[in-house]
PDB file of N, CA and C in Angstrom:
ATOM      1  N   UNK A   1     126.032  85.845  43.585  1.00  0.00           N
ATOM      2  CA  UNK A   1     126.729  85.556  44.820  1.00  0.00           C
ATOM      3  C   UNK A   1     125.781  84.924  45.840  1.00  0.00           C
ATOM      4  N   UNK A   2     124.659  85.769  45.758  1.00  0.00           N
ATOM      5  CA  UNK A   2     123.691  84.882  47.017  1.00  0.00           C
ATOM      6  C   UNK A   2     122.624  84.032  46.821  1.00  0.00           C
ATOM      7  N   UNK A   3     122.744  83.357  44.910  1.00  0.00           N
ATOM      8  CA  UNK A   3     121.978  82.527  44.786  1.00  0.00           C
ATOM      9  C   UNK A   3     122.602  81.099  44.934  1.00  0.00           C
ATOM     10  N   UNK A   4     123.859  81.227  45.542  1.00  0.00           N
ATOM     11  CA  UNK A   4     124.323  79.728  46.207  1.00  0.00           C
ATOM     12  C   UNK A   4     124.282  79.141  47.970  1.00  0.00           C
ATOM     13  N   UNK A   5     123.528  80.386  48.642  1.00  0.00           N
ATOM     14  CA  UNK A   5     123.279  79.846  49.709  1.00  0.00           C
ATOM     15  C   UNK A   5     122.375  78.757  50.330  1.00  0.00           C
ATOM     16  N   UNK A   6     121.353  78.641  49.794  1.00  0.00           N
ATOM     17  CA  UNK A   6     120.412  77.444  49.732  1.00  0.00           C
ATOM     18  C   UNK A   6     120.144  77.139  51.434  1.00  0.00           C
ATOM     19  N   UNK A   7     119.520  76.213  51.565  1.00  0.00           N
ATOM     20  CA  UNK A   7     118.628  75.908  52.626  1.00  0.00           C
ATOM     21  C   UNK A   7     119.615  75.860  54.237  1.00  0.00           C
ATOM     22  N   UNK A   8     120.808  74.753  53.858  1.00  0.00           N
ATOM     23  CA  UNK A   8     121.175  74.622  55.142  1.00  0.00           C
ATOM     24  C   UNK A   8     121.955  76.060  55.442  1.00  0.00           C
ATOM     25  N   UNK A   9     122.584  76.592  54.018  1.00  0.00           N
ATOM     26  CA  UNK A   9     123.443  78.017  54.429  1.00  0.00           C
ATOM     27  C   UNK A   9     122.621  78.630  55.470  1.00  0.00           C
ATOM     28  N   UNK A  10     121.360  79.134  55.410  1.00  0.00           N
ATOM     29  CA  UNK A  10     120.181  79.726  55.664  1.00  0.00           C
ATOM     30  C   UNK A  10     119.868  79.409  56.980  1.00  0.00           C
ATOM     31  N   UNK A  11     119.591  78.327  57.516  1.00  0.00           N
ATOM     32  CA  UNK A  11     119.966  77.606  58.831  1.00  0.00           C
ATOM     33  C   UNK A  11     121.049  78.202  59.315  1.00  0.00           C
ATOM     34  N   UNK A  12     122.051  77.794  58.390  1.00  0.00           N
ATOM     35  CA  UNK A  12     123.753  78.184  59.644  1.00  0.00           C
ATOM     36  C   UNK A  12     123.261  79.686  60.022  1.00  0.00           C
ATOM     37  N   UNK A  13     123.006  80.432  58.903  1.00  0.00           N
ATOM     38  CA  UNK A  13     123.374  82.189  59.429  1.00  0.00           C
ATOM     39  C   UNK A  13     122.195  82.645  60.493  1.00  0.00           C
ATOM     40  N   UNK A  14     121.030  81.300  60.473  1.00  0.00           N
ATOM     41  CA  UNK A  14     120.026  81.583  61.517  1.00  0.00           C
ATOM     42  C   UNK A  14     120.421  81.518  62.918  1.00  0.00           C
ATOM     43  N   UNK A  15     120.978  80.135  62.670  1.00  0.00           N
ATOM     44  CA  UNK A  15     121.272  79.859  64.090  1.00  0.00           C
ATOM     45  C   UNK A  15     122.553  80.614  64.822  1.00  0.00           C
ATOM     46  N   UNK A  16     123.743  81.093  63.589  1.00  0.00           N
ATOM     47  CA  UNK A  16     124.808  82.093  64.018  1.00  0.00           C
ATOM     48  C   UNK A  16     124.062  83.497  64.778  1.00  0.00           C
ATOM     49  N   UNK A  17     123.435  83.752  64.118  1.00  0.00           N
ATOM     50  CA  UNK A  17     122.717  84.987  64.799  1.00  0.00           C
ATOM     51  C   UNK A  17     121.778  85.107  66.223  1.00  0.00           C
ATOM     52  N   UNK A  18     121.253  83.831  66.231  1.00  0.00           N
ATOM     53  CA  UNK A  18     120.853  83.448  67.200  1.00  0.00           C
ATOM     54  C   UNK A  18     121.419  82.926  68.661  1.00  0.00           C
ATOM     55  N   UNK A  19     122.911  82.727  68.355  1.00  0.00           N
ATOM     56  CA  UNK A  19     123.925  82.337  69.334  1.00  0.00           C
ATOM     57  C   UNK A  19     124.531  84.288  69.702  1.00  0.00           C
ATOM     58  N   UNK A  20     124.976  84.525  68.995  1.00  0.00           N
ATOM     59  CA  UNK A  20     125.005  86.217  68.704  1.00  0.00           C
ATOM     60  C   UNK A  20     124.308  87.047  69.659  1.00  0.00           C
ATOM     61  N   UNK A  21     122.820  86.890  69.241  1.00  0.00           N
ATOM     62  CA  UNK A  21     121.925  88.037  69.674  1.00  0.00           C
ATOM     63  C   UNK A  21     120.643  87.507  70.921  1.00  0.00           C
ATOM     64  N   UNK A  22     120.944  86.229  71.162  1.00  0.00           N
ATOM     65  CA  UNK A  22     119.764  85.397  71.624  1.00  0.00           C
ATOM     66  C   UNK A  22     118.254  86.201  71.080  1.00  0.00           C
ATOM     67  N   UNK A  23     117.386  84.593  71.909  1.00  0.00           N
ATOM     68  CA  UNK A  23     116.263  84.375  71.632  1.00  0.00           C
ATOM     69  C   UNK A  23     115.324  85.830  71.538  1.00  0.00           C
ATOM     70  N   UNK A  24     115.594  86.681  72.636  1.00  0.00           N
ATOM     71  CA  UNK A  24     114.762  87.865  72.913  1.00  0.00           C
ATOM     72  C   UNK A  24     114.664  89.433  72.447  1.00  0.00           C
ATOM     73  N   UNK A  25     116.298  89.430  72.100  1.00  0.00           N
ATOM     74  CA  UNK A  25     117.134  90.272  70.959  1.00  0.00           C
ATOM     75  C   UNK A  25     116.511  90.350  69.401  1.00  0.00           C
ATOM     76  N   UNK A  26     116.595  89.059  68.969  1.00  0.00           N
ATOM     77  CA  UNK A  26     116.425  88.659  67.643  1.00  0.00           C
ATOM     78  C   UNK A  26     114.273  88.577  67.772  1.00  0.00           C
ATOM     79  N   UNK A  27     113.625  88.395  68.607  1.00  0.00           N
ATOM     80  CA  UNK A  27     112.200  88.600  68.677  1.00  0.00           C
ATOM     81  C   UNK A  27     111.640  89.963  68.686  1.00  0.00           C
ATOM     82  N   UNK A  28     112.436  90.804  69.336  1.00  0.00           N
ATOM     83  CA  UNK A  28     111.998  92.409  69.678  1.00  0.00           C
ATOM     84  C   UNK A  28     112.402  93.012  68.651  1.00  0.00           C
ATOM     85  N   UNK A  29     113.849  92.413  67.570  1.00  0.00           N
ATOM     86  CA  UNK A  29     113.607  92.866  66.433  1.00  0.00           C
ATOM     87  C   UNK A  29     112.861  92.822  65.182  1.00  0.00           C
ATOM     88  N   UNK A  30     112.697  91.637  65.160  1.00  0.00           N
ATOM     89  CA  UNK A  30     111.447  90.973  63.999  1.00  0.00           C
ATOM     90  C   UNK A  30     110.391  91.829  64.223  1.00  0.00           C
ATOM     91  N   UNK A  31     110.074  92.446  65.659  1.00  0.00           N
ATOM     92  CA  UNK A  31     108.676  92.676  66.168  1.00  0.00           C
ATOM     93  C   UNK A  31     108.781  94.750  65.584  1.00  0.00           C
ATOM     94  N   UNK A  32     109.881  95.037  66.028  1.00  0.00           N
ATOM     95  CA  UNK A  32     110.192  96.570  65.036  1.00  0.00           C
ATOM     96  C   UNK A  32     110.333  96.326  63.713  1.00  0.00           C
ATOM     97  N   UNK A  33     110.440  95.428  63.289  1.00  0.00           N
ATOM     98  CA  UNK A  33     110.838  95.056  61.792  1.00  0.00           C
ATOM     99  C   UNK A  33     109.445  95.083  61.521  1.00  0.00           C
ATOM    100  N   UNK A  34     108.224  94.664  61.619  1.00  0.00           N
ATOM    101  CA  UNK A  34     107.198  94.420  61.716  1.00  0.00           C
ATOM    102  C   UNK A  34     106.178  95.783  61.702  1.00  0.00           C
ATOM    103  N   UNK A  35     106.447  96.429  62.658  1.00  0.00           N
ATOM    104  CA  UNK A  35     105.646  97.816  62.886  1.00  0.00           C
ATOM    105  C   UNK A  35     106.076  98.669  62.053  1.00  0.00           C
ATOM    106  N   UNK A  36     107.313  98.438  61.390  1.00  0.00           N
ATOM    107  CA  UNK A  36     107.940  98.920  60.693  1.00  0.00           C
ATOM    108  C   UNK A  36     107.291  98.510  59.449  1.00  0.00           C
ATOM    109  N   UNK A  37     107.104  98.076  59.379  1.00  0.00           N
ATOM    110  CA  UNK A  37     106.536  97.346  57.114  1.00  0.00           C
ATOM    111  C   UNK A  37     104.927  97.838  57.429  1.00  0.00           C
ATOM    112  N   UNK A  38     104.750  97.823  58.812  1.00  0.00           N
ATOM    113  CA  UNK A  38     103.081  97.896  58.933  1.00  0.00           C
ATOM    114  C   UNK A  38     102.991  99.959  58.527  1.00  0.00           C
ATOM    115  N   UNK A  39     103.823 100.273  59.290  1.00  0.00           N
ATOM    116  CA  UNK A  39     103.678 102.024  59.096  1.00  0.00           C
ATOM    117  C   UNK A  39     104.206 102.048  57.308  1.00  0.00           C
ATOM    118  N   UNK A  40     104.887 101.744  57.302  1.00  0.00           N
ATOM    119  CA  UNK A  40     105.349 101.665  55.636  1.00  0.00           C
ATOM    120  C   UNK A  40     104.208 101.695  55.065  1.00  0.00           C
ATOM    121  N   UNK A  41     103.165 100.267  55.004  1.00  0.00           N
ATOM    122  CA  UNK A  41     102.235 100.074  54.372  1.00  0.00           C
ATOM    123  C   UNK A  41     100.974 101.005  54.293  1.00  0.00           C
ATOM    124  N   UNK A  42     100.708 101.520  55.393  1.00  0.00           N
ATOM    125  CA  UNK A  42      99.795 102.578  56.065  1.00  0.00           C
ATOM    126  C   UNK A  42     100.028 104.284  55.416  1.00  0.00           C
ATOM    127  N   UNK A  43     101.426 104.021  54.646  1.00  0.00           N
ATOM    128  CA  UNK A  43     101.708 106.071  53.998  1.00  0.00           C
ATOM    129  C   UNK A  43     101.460 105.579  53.309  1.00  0.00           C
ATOM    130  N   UNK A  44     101.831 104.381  52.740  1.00  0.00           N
ATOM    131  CA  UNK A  44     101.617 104.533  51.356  1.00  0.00           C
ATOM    132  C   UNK A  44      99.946 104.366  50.688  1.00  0.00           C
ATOM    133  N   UNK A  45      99.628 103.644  51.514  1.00  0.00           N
ATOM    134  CA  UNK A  45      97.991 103.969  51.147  1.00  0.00           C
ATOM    135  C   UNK A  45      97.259 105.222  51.396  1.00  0.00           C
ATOM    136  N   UNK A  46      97.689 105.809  52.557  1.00  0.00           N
ATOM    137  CA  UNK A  46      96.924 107.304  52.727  1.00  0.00           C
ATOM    138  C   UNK A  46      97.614 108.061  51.529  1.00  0.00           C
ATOM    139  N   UNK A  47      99.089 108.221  50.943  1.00  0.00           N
ATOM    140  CA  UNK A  47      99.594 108.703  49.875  1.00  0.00           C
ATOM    141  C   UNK A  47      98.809 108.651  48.440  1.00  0.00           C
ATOM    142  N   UNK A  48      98.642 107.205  48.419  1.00  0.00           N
ATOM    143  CA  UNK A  48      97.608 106.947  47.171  1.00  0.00           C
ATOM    144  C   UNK A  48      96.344 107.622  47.488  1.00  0.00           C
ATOM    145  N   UNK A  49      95.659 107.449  48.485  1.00  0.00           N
ATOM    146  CA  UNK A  49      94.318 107.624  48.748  1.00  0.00           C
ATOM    147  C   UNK A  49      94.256 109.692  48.537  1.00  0.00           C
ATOM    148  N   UNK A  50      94.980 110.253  48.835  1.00  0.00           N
ATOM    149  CA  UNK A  50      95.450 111.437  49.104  1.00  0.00           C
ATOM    150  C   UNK A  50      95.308 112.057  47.082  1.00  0.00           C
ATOM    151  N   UNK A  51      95.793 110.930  46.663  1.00  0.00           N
ATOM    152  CA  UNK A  51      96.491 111.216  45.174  1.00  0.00           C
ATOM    153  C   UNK A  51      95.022 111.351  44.570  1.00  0.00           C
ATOM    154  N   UNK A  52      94.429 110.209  44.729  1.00  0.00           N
ATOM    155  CA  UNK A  52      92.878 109.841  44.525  1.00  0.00           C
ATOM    156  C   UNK A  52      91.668 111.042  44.872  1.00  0.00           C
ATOM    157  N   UNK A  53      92.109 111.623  46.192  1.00  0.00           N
ATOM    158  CA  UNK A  53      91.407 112.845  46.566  1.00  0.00           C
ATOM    159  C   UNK A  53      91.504 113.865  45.621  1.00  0.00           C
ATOM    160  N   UNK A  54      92.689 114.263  45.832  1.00  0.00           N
ATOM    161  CA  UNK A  54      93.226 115.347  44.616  1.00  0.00           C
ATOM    162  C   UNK A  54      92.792 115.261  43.119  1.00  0.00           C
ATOM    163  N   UNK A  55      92.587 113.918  42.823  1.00  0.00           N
ATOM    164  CA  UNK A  55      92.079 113.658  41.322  1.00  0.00           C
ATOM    165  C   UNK A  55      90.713 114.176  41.061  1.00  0.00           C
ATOM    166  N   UNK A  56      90.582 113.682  42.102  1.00  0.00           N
ATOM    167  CA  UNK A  56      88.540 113.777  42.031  1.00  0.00           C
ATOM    168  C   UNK A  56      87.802 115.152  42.263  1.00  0.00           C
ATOM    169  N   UNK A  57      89.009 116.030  42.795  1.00  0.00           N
ATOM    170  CA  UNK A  57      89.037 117.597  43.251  1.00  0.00           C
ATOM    171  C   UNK A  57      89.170 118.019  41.727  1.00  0.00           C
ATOM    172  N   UNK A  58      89.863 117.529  40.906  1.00  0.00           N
ATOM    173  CA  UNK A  58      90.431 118.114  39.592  1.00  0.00           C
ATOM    174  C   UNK A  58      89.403 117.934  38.694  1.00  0.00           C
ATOM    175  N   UNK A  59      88.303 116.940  38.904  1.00  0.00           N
ATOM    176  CA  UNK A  59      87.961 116.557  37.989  1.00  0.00           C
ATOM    177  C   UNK A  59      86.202 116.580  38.440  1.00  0.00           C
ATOM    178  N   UNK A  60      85.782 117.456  39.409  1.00  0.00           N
ATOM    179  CA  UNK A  60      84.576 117.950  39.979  1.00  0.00           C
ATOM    180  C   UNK A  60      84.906 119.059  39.313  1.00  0.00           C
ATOM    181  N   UNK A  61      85.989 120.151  39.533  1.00  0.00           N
ATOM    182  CA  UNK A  61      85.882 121.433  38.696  1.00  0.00           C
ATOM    183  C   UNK A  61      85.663 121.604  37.195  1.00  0.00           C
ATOM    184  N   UNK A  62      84.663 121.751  37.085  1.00  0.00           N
ATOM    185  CA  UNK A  62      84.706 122.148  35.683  1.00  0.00           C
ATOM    186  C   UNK A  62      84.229 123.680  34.779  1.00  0.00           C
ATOM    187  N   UNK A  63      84.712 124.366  36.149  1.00  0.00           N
ATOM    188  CA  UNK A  63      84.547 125.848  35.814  1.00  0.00           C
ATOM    189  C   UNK A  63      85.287 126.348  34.518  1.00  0.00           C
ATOM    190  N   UNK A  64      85.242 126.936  33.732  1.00  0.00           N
ATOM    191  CA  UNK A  64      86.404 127.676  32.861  1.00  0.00           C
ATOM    192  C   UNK A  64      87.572 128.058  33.174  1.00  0.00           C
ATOM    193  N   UNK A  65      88.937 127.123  32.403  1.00  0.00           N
ATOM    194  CA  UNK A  65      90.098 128.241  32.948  1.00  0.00           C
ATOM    195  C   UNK A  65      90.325 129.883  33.295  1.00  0.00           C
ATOM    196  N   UNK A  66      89.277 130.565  32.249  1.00  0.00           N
ATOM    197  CA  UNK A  66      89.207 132.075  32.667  1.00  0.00           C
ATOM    198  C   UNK A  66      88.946 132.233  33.782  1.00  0.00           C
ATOM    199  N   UNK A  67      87.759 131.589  34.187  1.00  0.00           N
ATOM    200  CA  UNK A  67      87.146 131.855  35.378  1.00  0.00           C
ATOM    201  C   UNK A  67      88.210 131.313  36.737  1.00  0.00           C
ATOM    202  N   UNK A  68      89.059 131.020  36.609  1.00  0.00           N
ATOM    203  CA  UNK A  68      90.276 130.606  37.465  1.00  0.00           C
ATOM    204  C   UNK A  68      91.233 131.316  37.511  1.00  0.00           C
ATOM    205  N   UNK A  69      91.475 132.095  36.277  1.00  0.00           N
ATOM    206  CA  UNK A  69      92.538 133.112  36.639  1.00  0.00           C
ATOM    207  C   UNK A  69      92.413 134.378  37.040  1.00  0.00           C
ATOM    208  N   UNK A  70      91.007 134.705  37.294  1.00  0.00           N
ATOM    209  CA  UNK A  70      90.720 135.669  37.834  1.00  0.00           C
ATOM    210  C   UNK A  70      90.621 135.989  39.421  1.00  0.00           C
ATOM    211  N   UNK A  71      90.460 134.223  40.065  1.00  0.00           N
ATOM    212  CA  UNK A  71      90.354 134.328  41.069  1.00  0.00           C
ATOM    213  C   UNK A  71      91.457 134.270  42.082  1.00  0.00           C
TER     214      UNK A  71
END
């Protein structure tokens, strides 16, 4: 369905939105849209980095399982 919109479609629904929401509307959103992908990007690396911590915690211990269930 939306691989027939092509270039000028793309234009029209720009500029429809832009008659819509004006110039300052449609900027302050791009600009939350923005801080938005930026915080996105930012969990998901402390998430990984977090995952990475935990690995390296798992894999410094190398006490005996006995010695773990006692404690």
């Amino acid at each position: 369905m939306l691989n027939n919109i092509g270039l000028p479609g793309l234009l029209l629904i720009a500029v429809v939105v832009l008659v819509l929401f004006g110039r300052g509307k449609v900027s302050a959103l791009m600009g939350e849209i923005g801080k938005g992908i930026t915080a996105f990007k930012k969990g998901v690396k402390e998430g990984a980095d977090e995952i990475e911590h935990a690995k390296a915690d798992e894999a410094r211990d190398v006490s005996p399982q006995a010695d773990k269930d006692k404690v």
